[in-house]
Protein backbone atom coordinates (compact mmCIF):
# COMPACT_ATOMS: atom_id res chain seq x y z
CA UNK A 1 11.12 -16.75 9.80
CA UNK A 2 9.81 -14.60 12.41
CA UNK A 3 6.00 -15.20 12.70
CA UNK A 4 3.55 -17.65 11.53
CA UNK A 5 2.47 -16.24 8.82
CA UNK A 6 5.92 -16.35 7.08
CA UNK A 7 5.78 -20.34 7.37
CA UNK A 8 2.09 -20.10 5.59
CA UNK A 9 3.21 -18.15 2.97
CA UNK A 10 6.73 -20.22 2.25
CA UNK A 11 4.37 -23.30 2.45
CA UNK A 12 2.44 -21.94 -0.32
CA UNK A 13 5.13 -21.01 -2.09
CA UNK A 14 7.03 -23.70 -2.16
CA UNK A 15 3.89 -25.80 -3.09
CA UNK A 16 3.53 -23.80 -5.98
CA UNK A 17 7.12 -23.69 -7.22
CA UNK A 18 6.83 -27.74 -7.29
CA UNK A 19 3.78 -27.19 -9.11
CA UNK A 20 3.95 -24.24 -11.25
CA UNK A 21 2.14 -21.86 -12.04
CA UNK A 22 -0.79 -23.45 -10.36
CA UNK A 23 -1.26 -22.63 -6.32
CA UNK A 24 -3.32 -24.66 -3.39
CA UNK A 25 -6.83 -23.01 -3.71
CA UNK A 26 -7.45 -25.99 -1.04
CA UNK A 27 -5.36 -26.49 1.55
CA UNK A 28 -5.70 -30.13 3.16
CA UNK A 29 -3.91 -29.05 6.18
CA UNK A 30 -5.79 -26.22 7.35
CA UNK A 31 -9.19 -28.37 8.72
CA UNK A 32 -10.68 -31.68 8.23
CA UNK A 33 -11.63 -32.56 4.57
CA UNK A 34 -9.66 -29.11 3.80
CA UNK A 35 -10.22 -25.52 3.75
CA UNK A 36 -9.99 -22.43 0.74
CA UNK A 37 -7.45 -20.63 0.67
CA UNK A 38 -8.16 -17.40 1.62
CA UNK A 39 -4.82 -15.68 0.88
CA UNK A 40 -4.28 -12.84 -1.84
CA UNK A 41 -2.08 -14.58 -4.42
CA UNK A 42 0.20 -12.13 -6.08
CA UNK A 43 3.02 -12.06 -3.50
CA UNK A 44 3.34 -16.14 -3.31
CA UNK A 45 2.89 -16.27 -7.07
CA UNK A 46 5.63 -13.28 -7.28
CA UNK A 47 8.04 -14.82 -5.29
CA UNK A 48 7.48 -18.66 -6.64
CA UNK A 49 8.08 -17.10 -9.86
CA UNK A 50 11.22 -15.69 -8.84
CA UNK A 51 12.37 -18.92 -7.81
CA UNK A 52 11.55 -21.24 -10.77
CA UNK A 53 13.81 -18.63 -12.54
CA UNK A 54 16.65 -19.01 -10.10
CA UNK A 55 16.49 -22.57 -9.39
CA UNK A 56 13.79 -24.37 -11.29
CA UNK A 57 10.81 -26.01 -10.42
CA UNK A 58 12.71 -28.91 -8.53
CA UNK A 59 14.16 -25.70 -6.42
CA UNK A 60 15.19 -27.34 -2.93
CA UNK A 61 13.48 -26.19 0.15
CA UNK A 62 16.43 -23.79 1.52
CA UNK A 63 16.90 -22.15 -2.10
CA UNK A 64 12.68 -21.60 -2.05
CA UNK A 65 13.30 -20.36 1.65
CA UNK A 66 16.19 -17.79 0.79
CA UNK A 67 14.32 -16.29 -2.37
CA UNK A 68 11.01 -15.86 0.06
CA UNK A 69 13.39 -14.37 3.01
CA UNK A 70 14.50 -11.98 0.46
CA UNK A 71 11.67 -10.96 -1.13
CA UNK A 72 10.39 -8.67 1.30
CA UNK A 73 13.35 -6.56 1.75
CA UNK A 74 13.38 -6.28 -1.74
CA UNK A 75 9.88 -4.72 -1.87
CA UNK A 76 10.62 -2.54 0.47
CA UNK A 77 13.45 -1.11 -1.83
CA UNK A 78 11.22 -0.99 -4.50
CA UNK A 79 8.88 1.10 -2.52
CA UNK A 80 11.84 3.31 -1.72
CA UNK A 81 12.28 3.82 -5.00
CA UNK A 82 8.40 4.62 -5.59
CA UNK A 83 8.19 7.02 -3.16
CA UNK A 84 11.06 8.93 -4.52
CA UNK A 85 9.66 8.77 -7.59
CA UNK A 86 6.26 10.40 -6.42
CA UNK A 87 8.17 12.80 -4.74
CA UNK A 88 10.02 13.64 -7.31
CA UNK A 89 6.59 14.38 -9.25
CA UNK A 90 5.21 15.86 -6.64
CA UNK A 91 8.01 18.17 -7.40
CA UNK A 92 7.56 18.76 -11.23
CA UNK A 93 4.16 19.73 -10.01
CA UNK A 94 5.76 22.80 -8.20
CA UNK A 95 8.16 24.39 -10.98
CA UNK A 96 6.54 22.96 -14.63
CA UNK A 97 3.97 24.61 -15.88
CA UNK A 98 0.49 23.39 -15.82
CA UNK A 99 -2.85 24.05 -13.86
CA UNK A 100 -1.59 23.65 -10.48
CA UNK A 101 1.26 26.54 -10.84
CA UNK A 102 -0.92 28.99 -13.30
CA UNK A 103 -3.45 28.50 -9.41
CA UNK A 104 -0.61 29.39 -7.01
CA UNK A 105 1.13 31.55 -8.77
CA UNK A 106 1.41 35.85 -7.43
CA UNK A 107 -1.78 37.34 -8.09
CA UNK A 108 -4.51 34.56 -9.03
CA UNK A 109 -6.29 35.02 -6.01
CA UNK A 110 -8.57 31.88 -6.05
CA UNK A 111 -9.30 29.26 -3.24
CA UNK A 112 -7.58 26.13 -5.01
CA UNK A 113 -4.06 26.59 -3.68
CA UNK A 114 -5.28 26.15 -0.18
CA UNK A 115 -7.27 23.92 -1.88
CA UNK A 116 -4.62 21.16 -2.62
CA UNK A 117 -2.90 21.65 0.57
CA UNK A 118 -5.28 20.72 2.86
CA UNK A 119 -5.83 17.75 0.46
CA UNK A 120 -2.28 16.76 1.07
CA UNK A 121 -2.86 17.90 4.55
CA UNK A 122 -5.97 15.82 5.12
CA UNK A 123 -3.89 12.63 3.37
CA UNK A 124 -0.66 13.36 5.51
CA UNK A 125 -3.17 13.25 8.61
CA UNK A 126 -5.43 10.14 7.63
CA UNK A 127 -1.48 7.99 7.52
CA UNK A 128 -0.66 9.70 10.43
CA UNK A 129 -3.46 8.22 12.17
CA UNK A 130 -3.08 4.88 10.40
CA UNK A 131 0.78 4.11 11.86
CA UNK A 132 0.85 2.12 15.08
CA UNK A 133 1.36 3.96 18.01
CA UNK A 134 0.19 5.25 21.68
CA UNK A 135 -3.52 5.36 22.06
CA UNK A 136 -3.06 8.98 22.59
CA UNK A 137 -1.00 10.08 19.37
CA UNK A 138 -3.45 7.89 17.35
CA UNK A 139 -6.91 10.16 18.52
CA UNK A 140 -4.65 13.54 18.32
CA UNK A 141 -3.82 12.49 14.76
CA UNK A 142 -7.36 11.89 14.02
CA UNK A 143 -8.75 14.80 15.48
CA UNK A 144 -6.48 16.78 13.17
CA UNK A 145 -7.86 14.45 10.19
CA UNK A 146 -11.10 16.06 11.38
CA UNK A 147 -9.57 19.41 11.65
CA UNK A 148 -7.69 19.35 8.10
CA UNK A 149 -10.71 17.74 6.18
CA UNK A 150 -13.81 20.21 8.23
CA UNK A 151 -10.54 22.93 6.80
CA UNK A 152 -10.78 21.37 3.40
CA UNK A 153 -14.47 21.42 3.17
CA UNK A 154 -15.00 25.13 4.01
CA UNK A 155 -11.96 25.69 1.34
CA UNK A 156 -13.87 23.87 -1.53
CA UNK A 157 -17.50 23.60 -2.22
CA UNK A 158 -16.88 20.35 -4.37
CA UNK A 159 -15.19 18.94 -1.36
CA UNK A 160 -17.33 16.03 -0.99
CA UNK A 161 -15.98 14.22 -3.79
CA UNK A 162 -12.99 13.63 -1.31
CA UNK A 163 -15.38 12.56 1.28
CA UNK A 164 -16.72 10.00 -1.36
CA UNK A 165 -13.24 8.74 -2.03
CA UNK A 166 -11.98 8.36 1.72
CA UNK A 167 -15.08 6.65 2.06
CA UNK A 168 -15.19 4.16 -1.06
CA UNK A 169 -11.72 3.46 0.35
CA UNK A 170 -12.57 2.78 3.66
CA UNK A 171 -15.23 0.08 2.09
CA UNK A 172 -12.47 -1.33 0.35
CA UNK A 173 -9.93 -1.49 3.43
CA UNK A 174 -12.73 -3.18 5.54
């Protein structure tokens, strides 16, 4: 495993696949007299699942290890195969029928087509901005968050409902 939090997590796990479906809400390990466990439980709870089904609940420790090294590439296909299927939507948006092509189609001359592209624009930005990388690249792509949302707001009069959003989100990431 490559960091510590991958032993954590295959701790848990393997705790709860010798105790399913219950998980460690306390862990006697972490400080004196114990501590809560302050770790989201879907992914251990995903991936102990997956290994009761393989192996059982008496699953030794190197089958509960090899389902929990796989897991994660796994995901990540599966989030492959979500993105193409938003882009593929994203697609039907363009060529079907509906309120976003009777907008940007020749002659309705109306603010919403630039509308939804400095949306996108503003969301392209805001991940843009979000990837790890130089110091430099990170305040260039949020200047042009700045740049694409100030855009966006003199596009759209309602345009603070995407304010609201960004921001109940940003409550929620923090």
């Amino acid at each position: 495993f490559l960091e510590t939090d991958s032993w954590y997590h295959v701790r848990l796990i393997e705790n709860q696949v010798h105790n399913f479906p219950w998980r460690v809400t306390l862990d006697p390990y972490a400080a004196a007299g114990g501590q809560f466990v302050p770790i989201a439980p879907l992914f251990d709870t995903i991936t102990s699942a997956v290994a009761v089904l393989l192996h059982g609940r008496t699953a030794s420790t190197e089958s509960i290890e090899r389902v929990a090294a796989f897991m994660p590439p796994v995901l990540g296909a599966l989030s492959v195969v979500a993105v193409w299927a938003l882009g593929r939507l994203l697609f039907l948006l363009t060529v079907l029928p509906g309120h976003f092509m009777d907008r940007t189609t020749l002659g309705f001359v109306d603010h919403h087509a630039l509308e939804a592209l400095l949306a996108l624009v503003t969301l392209l930005m805001i991940a843009r901005a979000l990837r790890p990388s130089s110091p430099r690249r990170s305040y260039a792509a949020s200047v042009l968050v700045g740049v694409a949302l100030g855009l966006y707001l003199l596009t759209w009069a309602s345009g603070a409902f995407l304010i609201g959003i960004l921001g109940i989100w940003l409550l929620l990431l923090i």
